[in-house]
Protein backbone atom coordinates (compact mmCIF):
# COMPACT_ATOMS: atom_id res chain seq x y z
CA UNK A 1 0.00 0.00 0.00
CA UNK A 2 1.15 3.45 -1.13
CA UNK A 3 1.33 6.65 1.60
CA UNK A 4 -0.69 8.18 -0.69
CA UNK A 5 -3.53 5.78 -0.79
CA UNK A 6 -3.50 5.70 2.86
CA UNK A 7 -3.39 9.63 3.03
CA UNK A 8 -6.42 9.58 0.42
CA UNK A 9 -8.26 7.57 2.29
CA UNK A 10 -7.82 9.11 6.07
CA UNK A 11 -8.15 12.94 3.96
CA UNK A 12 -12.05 11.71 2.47
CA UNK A 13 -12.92 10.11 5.52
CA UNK A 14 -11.89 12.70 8.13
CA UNK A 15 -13.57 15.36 5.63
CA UNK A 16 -16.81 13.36 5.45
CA UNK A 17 -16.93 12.54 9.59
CA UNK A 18 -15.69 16.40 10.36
CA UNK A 19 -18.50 16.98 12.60
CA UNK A 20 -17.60 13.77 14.83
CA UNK A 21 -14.00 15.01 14.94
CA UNK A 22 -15.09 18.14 15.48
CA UNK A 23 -17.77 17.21 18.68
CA UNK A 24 -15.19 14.76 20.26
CA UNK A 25 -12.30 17.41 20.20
CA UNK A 26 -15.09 19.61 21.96
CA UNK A 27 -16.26 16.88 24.26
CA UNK A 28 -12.49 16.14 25.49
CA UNK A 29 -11.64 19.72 25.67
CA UNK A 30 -14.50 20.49 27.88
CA UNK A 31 -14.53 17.19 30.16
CA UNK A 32 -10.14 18.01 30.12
CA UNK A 33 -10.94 21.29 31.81
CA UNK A 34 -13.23 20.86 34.29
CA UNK A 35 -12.51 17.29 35.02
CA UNK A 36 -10.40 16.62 38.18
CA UNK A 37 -6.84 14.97 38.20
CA UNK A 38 -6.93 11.64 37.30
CA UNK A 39 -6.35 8.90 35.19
CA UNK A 40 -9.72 7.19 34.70
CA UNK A 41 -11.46 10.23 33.36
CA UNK A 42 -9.55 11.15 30.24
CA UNK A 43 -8.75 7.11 29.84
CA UNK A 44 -13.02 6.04 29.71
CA UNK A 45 -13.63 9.19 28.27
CA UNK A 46 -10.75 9.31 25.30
CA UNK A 47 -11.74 5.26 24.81
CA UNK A 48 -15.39 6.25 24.32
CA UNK A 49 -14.89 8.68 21.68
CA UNK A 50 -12.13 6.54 20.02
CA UNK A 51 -14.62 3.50 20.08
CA UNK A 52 -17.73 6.28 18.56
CA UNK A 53 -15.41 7.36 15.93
CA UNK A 54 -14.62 3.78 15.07
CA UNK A 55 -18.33 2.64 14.53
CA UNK A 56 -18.39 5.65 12.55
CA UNK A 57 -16.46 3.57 10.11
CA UNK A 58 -19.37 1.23 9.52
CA UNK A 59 -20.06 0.03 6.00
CA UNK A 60 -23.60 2.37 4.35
CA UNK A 61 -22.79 5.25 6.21
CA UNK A 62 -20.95 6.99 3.45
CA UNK A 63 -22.16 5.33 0.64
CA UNK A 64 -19.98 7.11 -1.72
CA UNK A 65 -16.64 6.67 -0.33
CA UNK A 66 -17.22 2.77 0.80
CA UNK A 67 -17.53 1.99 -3.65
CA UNK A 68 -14.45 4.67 -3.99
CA UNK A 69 -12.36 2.20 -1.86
CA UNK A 70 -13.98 -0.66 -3.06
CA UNK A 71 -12.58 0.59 -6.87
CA UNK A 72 -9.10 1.72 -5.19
CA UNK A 73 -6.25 -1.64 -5.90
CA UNK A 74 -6.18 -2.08 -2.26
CA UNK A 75 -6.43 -5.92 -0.34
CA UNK A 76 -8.61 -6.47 2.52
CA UNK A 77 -5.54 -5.63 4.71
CA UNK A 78 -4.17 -2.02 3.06
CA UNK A 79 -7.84 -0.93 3.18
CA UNK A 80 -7.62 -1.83 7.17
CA UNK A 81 -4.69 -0.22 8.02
CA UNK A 82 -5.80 3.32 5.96
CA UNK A 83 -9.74 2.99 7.47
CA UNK A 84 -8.12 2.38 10.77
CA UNK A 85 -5.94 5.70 10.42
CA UNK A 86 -9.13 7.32 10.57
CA UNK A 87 -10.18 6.60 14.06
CA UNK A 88 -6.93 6.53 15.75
CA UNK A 89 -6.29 9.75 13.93
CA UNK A 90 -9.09 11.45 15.35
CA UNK A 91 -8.97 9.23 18.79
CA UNK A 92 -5.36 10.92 18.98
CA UNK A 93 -6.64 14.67 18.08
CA UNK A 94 -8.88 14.19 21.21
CA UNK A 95 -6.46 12.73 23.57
CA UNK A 96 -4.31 15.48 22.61
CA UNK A 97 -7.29 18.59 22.94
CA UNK A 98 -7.69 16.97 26.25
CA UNK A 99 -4.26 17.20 27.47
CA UNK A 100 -3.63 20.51 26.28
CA UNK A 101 -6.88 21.29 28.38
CA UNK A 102 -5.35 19.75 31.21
CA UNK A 103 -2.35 22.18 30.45
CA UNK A 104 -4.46 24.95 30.82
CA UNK A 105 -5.86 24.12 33.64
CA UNK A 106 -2.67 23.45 35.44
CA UNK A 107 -2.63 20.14 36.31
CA UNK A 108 0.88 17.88 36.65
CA UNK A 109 1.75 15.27 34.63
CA UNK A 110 0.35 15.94 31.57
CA UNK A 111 2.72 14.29 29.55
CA UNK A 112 2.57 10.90 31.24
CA UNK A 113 -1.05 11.00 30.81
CA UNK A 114 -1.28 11.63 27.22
CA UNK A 115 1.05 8.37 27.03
CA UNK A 116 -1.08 6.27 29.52
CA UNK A 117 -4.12 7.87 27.64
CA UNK A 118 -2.92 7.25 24.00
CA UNK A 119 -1.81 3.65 24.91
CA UNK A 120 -5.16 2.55 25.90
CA UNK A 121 -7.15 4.57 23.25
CA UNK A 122 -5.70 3.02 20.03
CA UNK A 123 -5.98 -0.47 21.12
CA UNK A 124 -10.03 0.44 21.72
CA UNK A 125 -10.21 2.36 18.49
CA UNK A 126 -8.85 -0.66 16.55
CA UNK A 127 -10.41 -3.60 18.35
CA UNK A 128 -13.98 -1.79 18.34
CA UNK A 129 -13.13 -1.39 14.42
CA UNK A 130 -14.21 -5.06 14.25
CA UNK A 131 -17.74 -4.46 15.20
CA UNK A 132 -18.25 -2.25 11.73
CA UNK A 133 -18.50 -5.26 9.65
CA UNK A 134 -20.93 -7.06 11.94
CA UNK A 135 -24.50 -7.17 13.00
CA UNK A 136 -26.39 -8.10 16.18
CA UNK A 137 -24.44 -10.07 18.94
CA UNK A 138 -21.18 -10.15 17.41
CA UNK A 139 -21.11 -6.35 17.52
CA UNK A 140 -21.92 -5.73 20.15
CA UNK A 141 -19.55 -8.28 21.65
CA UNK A 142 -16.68 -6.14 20.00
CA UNK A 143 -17.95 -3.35 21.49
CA UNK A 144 -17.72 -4.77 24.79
CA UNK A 145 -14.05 -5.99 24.40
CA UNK A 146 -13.16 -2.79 23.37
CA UNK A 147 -14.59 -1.33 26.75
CA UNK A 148 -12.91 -4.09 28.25
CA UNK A 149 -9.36 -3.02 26.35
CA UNK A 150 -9.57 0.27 28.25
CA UNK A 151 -10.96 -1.06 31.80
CA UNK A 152 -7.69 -3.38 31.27
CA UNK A 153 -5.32 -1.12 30.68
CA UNK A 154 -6.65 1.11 34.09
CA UNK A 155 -6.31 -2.06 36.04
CA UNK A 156 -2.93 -2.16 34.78
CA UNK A 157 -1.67 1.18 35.79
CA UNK A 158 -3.72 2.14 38.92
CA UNK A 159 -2.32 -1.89 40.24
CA UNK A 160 0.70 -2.12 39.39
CA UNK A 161 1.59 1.37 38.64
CA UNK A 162 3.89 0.06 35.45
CA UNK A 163 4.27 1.83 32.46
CA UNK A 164 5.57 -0.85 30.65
CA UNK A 165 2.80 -2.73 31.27
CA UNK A 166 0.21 -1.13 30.12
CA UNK A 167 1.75 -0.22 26.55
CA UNK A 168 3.08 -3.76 26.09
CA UNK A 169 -0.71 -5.16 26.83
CA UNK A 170 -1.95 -2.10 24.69
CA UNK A 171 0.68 -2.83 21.69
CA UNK A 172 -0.18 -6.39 21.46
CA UNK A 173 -3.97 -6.11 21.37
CA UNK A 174 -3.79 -3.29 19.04
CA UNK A 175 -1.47 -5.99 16.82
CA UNK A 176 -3.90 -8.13 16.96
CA UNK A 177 -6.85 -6.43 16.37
CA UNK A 178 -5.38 -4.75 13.56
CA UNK A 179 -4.16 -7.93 11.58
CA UNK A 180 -7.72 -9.88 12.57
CA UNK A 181 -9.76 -6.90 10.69
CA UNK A 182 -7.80 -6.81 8.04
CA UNK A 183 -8.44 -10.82 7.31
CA UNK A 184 -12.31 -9.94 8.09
CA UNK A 185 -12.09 -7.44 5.04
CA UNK A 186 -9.90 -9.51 3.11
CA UNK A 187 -12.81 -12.08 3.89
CA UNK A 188 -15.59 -10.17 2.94
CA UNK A 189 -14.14 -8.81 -0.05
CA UNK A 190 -11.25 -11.17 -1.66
CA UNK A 191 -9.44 -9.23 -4.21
């Protein structure tokens, strides 16, 4: 897959979804600022709208650019990794409006949140990508292992207080949720 494929694809879909982009920025800026210090706050919250913009992704939504990308020479794969740009793009713009919020405010440690934050919102964002291409029970069961991706990855640093942790947990479920929607495309539409 080409950069500029992948750029194509994250430009039209971040154009066409602006206003989700737009409301979770605003929804993490506001909860940022008057939330108190904390981890689990930003962490649900930031997971939440990485999971929304995620579903967002769901085949029939955008009619139009769903048959451009069916057209583009992508496999199953390339079109997962450049549709999941799109959510962890915008998952990452919010993470980021809400520590800069945080900055504002005053409050210490920004930095180290953004990491926790960011580690914990990806994996989310990608494994509640799954649940696009499904109906009933089985999305909703993605849905719930993405919630349970984030509730993991608080466990992990309120517990054991570990870095390390966390983003090694977070790295190898975003891995694998990454490589098992890209086979689900590459299922549903063999090229």
């Amino acid at each position: 897959m080409t950069t500029r494929i992948a750029l194509a694809v994250l430009h039209a879909r971040l154009y066409a979804q602006r206003r989700i982009v737009v409301y979770a920025c605003v929804a993490a800026f506001l909860a940022g600022f008057v939330q108190p210090d904390g981890l689990a706050a930003p962490l649900f919250l930031c997971s939440l709208l990485g999971i929304t913009t995620a579903l967002a992704q769901s085949p029939g939504l955008h009619p139009h650019l769903d048959s451009c990308e069916q057209s583009a020479p992508l496999f199953g794969r390339h079109l997962a990794r450049a549709k999941a740009l799109v959510p962890c793009a915008a998952a990452t713009l919010a993470v980021g409006v809400y520590a800069v919020a945080e900055a504002l405010r005053g409050t210490p440690d920004v930095a180290m949140t953004f990491v926790l934050v960011l580690g914990a919102v990806v994996p989310a964002t990608l494994v509640a990508l799954s649940a696009t291409i499904r109906r009933g029970a089985p999305r909703v069961l993605y849905v719930a292992f993405a919630a349970c991706v984030a509730i993991a990855a608080y466990a992990l640093v309120s517990r054991t207080h570990s870095l390390i942790a966390e983003l090694s947990l977070c790295a190898i479920v975003a891995f694998v949720a990454l490589r098992q929607y890209g086979e689900a495309l590459g299922r549903y539409d063999p090229i």
